[in-house]
PDB file of N, CA and C in Angstrom:
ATOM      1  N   UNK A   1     116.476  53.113-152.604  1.00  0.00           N
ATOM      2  CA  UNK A   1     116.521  52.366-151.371  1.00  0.00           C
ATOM      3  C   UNK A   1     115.640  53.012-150.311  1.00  0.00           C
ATOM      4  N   UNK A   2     115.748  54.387-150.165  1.00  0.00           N
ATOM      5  CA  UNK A   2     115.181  54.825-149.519  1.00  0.00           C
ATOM      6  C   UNK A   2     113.122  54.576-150.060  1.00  0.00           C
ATOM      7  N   UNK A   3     112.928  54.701-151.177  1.00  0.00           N
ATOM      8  CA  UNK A   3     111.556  54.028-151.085  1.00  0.00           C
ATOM      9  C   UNK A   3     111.239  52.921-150.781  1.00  0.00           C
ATOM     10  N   UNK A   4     112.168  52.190-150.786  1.00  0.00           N
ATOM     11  CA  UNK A   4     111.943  50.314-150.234  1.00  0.00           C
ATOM     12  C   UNK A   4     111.408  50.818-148.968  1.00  0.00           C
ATOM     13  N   UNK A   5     112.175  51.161-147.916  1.00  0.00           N
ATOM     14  CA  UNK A   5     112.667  51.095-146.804  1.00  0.00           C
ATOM     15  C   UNK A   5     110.981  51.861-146.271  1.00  0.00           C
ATOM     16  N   UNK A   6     110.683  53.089-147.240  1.00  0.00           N
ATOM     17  CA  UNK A   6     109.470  53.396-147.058  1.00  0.00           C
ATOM     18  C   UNK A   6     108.559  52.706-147.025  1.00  0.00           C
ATOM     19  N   UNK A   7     108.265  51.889-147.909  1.00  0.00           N
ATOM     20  CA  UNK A   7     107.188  51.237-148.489  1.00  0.00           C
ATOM     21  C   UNK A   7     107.418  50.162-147.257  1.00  0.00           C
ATOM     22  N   UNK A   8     108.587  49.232-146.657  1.00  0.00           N
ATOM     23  CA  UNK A   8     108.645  48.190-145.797  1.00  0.00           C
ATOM     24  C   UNK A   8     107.845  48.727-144.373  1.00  0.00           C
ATOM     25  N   UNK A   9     108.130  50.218-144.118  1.00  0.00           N
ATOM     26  CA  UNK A   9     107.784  50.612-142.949  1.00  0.00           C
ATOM     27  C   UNK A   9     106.582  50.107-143.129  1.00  0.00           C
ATOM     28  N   UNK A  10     105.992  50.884-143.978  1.00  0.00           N
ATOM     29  CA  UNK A  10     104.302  51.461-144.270  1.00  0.00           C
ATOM     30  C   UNK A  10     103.278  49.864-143.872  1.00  0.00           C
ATOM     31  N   UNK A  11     103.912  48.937-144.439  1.00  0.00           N
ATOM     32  CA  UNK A  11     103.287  47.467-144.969  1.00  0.00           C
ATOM     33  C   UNK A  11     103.725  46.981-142.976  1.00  0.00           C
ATOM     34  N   UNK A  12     105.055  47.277-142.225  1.00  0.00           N
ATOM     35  CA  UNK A  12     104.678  47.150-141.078  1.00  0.00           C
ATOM     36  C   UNK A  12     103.844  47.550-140.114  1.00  0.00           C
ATOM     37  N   UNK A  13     103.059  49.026-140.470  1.00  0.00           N
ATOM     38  CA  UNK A  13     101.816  49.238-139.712  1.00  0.00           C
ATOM     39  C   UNK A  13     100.820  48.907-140.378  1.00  0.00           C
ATOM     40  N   UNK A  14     100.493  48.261-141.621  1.00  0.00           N
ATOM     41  CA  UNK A  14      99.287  47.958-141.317  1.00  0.00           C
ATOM     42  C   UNK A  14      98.955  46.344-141.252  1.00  0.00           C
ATOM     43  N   UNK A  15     100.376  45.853-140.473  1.00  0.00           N
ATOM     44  CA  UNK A  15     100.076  44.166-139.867  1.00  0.00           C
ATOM     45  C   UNK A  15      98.921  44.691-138.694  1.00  0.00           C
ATOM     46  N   UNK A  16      98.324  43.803-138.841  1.00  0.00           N
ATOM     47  CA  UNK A  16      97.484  43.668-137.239  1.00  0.00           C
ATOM     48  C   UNK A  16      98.003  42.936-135.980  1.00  0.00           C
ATOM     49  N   UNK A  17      97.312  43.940-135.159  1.00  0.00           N
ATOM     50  CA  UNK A  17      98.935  43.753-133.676  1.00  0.00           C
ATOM     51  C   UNK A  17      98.154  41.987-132.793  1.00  0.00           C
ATOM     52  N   UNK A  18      97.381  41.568-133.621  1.00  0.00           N
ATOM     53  CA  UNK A  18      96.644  40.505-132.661  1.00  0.00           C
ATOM     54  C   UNK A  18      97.698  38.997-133.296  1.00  0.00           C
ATOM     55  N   UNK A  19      97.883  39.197-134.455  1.00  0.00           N
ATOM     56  CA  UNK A  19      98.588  38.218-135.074  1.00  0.00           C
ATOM     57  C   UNK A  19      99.896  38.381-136.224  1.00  0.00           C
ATOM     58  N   UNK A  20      99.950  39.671-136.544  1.00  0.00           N
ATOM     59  CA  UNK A  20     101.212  40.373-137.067  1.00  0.00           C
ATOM     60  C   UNK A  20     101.411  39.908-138.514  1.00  0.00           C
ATOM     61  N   UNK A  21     100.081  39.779-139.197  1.00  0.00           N
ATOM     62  CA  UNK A  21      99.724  39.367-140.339  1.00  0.00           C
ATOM     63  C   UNK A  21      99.294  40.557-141.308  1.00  0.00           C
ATOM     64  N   UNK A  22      99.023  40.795-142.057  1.00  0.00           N
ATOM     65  CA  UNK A  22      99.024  42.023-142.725  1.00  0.00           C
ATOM     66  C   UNK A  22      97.173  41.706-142.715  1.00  0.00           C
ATOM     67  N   UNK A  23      96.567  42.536-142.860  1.00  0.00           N
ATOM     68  CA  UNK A  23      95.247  42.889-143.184  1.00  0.00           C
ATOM     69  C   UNK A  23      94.734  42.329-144.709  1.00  0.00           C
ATOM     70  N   UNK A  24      93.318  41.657-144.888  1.00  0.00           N
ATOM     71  CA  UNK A  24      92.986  41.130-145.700  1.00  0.00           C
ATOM     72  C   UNK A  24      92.409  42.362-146.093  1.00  0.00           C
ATOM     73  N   UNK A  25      92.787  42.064-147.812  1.00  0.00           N
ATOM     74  CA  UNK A  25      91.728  43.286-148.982  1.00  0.00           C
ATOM     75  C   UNK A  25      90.212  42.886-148.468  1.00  0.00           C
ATOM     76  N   UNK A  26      89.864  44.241-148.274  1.00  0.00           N
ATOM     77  CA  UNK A  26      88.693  44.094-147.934  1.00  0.00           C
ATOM     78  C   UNK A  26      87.349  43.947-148.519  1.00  0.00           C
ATOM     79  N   UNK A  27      87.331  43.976-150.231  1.00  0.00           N
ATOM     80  CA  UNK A  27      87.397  43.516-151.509  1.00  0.00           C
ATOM     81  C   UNK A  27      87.382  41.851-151.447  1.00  0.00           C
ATOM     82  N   UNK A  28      88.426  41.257-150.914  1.00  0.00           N
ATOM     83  CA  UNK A  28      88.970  39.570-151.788  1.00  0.00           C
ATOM     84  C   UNK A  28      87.603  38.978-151.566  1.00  0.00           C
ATOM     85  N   UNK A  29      86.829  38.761-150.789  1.00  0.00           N
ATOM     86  CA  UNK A  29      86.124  37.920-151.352  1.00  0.00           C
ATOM     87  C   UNK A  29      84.416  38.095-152.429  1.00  0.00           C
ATOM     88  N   UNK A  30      84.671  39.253-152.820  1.00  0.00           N
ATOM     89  CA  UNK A  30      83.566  40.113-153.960  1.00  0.00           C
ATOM     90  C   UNK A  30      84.265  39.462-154.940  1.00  0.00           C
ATOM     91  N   UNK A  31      82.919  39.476-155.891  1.00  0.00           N
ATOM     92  CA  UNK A  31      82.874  38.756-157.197  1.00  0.00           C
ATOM     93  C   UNK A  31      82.777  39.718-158.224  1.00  0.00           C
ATOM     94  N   UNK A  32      82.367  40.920-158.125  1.00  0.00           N
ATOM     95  CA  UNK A  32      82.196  41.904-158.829  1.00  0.00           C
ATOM     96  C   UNK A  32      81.609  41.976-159.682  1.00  0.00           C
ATOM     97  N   UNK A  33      80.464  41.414-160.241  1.00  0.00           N
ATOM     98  CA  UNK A  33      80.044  40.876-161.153  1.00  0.00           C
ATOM     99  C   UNK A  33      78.920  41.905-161.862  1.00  0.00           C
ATOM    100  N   UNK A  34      78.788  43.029-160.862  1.00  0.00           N
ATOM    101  CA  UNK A  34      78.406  44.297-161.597  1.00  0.00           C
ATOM    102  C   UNK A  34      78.978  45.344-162.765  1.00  0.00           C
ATOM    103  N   UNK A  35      80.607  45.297-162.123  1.00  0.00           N
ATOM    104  CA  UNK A  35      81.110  46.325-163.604  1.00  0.00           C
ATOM    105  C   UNK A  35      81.004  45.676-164.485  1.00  0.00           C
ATOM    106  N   UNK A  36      81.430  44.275-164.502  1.00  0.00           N
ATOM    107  CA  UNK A  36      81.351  43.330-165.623  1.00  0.00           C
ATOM    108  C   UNK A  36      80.152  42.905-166.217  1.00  0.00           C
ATOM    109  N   UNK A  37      78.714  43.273-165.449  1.00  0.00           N
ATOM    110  CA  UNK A  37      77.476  43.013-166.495  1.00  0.00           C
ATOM    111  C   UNK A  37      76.982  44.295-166.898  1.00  0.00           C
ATOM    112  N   UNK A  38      77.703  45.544-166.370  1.00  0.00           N
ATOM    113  CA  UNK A  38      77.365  46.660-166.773  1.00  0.00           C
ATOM    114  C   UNK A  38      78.450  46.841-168.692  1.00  0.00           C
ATOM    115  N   UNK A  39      79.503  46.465-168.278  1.00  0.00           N
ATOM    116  CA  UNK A  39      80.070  46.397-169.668  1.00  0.00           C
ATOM    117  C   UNK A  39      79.455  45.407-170.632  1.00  0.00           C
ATOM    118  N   UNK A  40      79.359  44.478-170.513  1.00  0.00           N
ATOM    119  CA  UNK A  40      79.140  43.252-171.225  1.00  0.00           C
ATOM    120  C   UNK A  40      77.041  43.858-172.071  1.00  0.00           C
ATOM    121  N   UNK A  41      76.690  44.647-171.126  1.00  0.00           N
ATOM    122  CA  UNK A  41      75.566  45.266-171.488  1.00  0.00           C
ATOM    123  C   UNK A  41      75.496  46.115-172.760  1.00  0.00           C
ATOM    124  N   UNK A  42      76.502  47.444-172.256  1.00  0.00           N
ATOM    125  CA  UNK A  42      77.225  48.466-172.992  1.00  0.00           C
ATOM    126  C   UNK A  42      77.604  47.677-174.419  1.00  0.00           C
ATOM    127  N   UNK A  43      78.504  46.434-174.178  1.00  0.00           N
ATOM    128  CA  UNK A  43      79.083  46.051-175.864  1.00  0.00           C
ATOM    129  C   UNK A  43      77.649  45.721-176.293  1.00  0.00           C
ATOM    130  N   UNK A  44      76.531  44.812-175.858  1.00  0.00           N
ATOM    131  CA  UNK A  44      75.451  44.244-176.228  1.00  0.00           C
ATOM    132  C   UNK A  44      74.960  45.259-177.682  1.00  0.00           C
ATOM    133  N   UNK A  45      74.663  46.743-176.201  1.00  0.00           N
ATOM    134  CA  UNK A  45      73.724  47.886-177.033  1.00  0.00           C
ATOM    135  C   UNK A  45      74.462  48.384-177.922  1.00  0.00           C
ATOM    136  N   UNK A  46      75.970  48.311-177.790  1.00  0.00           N
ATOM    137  CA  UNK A  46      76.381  49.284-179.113  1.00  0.00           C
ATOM    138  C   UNK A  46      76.367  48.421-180.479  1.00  0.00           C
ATOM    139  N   UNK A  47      76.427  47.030-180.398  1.00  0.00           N
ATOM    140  CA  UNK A  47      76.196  46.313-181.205  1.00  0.00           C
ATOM    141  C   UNK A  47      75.074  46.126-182.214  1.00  0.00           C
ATOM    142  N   UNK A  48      74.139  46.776-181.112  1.00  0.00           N
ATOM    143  CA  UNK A  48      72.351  46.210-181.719  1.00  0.00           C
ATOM    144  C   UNK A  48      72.591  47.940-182.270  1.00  0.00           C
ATOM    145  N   UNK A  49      72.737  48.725-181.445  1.00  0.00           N
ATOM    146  CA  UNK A  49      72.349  50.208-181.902  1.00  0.00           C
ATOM    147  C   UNK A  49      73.080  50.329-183.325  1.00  0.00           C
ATOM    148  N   UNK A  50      74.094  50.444-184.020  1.00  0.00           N
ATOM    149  CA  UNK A  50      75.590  50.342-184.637  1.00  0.00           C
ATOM    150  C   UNK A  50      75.110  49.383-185.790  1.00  0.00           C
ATOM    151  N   UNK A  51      74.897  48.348-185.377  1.00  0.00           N
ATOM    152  CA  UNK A  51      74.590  47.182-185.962  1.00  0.00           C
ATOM    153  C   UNK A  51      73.395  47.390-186.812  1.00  0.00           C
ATOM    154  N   UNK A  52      72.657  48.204-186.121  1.00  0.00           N
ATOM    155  CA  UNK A  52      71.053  48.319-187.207  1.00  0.00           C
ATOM    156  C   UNK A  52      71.019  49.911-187.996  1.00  0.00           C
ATOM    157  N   UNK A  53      72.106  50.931-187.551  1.00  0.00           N
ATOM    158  CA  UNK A  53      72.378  51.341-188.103  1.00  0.00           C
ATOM    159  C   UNK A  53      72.751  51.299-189.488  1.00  0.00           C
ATOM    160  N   UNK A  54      73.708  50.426-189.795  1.00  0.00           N
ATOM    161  CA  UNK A  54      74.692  49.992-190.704  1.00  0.00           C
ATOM    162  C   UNK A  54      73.933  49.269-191.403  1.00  0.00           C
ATOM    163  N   UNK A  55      72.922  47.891-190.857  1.00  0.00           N
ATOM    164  CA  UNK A  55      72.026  47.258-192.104  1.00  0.00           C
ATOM    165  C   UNK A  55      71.426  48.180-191.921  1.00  0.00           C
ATOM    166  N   UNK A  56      70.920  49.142-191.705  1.00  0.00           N
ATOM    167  CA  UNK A  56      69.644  49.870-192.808  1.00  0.00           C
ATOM    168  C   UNK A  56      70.716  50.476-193.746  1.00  0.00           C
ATOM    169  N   UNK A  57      71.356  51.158-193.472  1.00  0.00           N
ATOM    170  CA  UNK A  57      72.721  52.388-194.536  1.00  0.00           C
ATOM    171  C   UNK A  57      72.955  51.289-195.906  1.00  0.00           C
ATOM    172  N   UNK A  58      73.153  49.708-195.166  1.00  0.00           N
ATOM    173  CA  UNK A  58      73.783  48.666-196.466  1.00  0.00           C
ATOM    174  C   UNK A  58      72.362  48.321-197.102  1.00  0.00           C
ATOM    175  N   UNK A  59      71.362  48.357-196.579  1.00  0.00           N
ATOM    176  CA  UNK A  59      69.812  48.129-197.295  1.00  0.00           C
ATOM    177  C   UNK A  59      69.470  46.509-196.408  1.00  0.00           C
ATOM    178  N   UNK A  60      69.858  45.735-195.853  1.00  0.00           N
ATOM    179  CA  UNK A  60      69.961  44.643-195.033  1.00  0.00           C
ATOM    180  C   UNK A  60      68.488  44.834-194.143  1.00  0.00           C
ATOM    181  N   UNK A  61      68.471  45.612-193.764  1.00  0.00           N
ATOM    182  CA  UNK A  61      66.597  46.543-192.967  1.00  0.00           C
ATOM    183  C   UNK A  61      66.057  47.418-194.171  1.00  0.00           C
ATOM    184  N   UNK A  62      64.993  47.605-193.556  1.00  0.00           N
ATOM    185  CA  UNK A  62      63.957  48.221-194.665  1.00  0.00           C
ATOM    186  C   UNK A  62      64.846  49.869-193.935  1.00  0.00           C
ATOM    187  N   UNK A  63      65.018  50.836-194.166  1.00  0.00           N
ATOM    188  CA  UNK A  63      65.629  51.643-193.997  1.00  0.00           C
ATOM    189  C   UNK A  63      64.533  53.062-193.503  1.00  0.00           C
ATOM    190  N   UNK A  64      64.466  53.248-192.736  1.00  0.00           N
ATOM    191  CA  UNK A  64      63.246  54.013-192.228  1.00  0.00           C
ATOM    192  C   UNK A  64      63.695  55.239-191.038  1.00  0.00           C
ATOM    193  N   UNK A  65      63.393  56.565-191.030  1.00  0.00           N
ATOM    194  CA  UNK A  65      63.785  57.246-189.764  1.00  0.00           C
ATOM    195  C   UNK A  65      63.682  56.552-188.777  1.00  0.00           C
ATOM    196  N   UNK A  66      62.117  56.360-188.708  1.00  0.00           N
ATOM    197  CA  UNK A  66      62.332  56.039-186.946  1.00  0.00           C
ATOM    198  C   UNK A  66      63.056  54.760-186.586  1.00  0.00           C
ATOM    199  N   UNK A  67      63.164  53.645-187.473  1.00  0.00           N
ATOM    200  CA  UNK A  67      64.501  52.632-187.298  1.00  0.00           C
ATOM    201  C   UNK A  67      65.529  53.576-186.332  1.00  0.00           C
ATOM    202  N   UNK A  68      65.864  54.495-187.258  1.00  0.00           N
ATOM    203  CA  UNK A  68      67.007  55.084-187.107  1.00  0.00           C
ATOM    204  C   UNK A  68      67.346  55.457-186.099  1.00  0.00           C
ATOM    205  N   UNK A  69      66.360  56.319-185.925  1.00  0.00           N
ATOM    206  CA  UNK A  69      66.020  56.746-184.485  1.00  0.00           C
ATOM    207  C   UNK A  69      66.701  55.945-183.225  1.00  0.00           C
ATOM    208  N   UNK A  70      65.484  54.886-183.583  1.00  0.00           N
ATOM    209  CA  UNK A  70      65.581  53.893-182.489  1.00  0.00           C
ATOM    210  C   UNK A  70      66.871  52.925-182.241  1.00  0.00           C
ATOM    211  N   UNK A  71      67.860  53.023-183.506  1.00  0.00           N
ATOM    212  CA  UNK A  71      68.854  52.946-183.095  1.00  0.00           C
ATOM    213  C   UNK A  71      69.821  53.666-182.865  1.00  0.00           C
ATOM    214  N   UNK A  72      69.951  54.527-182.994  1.00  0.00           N
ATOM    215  CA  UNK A  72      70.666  55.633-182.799  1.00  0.00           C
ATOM    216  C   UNK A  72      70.249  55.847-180.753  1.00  0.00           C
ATOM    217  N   UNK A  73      68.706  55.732-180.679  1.00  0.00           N
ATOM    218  CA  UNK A  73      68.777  55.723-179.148  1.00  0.00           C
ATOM    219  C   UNK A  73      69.845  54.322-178.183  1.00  0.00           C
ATOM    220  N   UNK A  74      69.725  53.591-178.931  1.00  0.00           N
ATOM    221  CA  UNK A  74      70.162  52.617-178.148  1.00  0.00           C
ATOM    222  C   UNK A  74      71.887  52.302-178.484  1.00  0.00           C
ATOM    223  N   UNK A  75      72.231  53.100-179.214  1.00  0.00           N
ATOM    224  CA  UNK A  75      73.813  53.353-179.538  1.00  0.00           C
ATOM    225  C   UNK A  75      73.905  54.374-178.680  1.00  0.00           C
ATOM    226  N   UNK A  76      73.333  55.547-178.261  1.00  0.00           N
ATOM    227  CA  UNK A  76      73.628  56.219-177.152  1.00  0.00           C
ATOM    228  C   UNK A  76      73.308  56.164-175.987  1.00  0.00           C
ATOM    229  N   UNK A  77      72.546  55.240-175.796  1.00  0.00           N
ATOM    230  CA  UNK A  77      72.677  54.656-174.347  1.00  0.00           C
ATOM    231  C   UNK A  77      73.608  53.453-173.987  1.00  0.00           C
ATOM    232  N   UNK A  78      74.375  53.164-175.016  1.00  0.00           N
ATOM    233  CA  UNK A  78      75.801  52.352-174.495  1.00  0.00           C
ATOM    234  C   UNK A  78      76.842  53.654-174.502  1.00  0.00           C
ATOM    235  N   UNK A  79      77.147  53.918-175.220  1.00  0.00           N
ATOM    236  CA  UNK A  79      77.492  55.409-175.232  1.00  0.00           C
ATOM    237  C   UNK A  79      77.680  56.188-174.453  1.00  0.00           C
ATOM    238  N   UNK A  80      76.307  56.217-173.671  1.00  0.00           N
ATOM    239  CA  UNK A  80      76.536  57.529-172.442  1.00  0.00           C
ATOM    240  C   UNK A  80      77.517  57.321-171.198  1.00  0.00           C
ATOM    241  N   UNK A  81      77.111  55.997-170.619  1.00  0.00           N
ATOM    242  CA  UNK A  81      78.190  55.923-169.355  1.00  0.00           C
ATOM    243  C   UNK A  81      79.722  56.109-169.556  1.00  0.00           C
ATOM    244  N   UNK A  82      80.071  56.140-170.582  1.00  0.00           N
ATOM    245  CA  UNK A  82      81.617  56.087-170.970  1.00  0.00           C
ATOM    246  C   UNK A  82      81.982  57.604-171.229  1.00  0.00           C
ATOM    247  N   UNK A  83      81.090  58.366-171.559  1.00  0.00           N
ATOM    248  CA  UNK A  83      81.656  59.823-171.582  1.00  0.00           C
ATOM    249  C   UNK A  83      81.321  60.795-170.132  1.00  0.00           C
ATOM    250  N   UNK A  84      80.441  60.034-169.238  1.00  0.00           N
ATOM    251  CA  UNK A  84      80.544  60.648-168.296  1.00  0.00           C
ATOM    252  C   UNK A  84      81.401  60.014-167.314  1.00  0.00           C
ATOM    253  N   UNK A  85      82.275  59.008-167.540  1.00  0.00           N
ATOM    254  CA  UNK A  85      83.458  58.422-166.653  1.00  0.00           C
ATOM    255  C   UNK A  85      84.402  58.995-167.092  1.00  0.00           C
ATOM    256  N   UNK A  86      84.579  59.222-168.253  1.00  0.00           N
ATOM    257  CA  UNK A  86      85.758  59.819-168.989  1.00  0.00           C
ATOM    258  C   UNK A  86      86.455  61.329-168.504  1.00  0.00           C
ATOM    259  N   UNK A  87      85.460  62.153-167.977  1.00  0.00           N
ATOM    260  CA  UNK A  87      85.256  63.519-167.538  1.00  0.00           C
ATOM    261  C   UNK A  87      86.549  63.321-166.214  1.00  0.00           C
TER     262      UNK A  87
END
């Protein structure tokens, strides 16, 4: 009870004293549409990187280092942002 009672205070200072309405997220009207093309990117590359991995390993690609390479770069560049958020 006593956290209700906290939490009721708290939500009464931050009404605004002009109309005694609580304060709009200052956020609501963003679309955000950056984390979401930054992920949607990330699944893209691990797909293509991963993906061409695996047909060369199944023989599906002609099977070649620098293929490999080159996917292996682009599996770790979906890759990277997620282990340095993770930290």
């Amino acid at each position: 009870m006593l956290l209700l009672e906290a939490a009721r205070a708290h939500l009464t200072r931050l009404a605004c004293t002009c109309c005694c309405r609580p304060r709009a997220d200052a956020l609501s009207a963003r679309h955000n549409l950056g984390p979401r093309l930054v992920i949607w990117v990330g699944c893209v590359l691990m797909v293509v990187g991963y993906g061409g991995m695996w047909a060369q390993a199944v023989g599906v690609l002609a099977p070649s280092f620098t293929g490999l390479m080159v996917c292996g770069a682009i599996a770790g560049a979906a890759r990277r942002g997620a282990g340095r958020d993770a930290q």
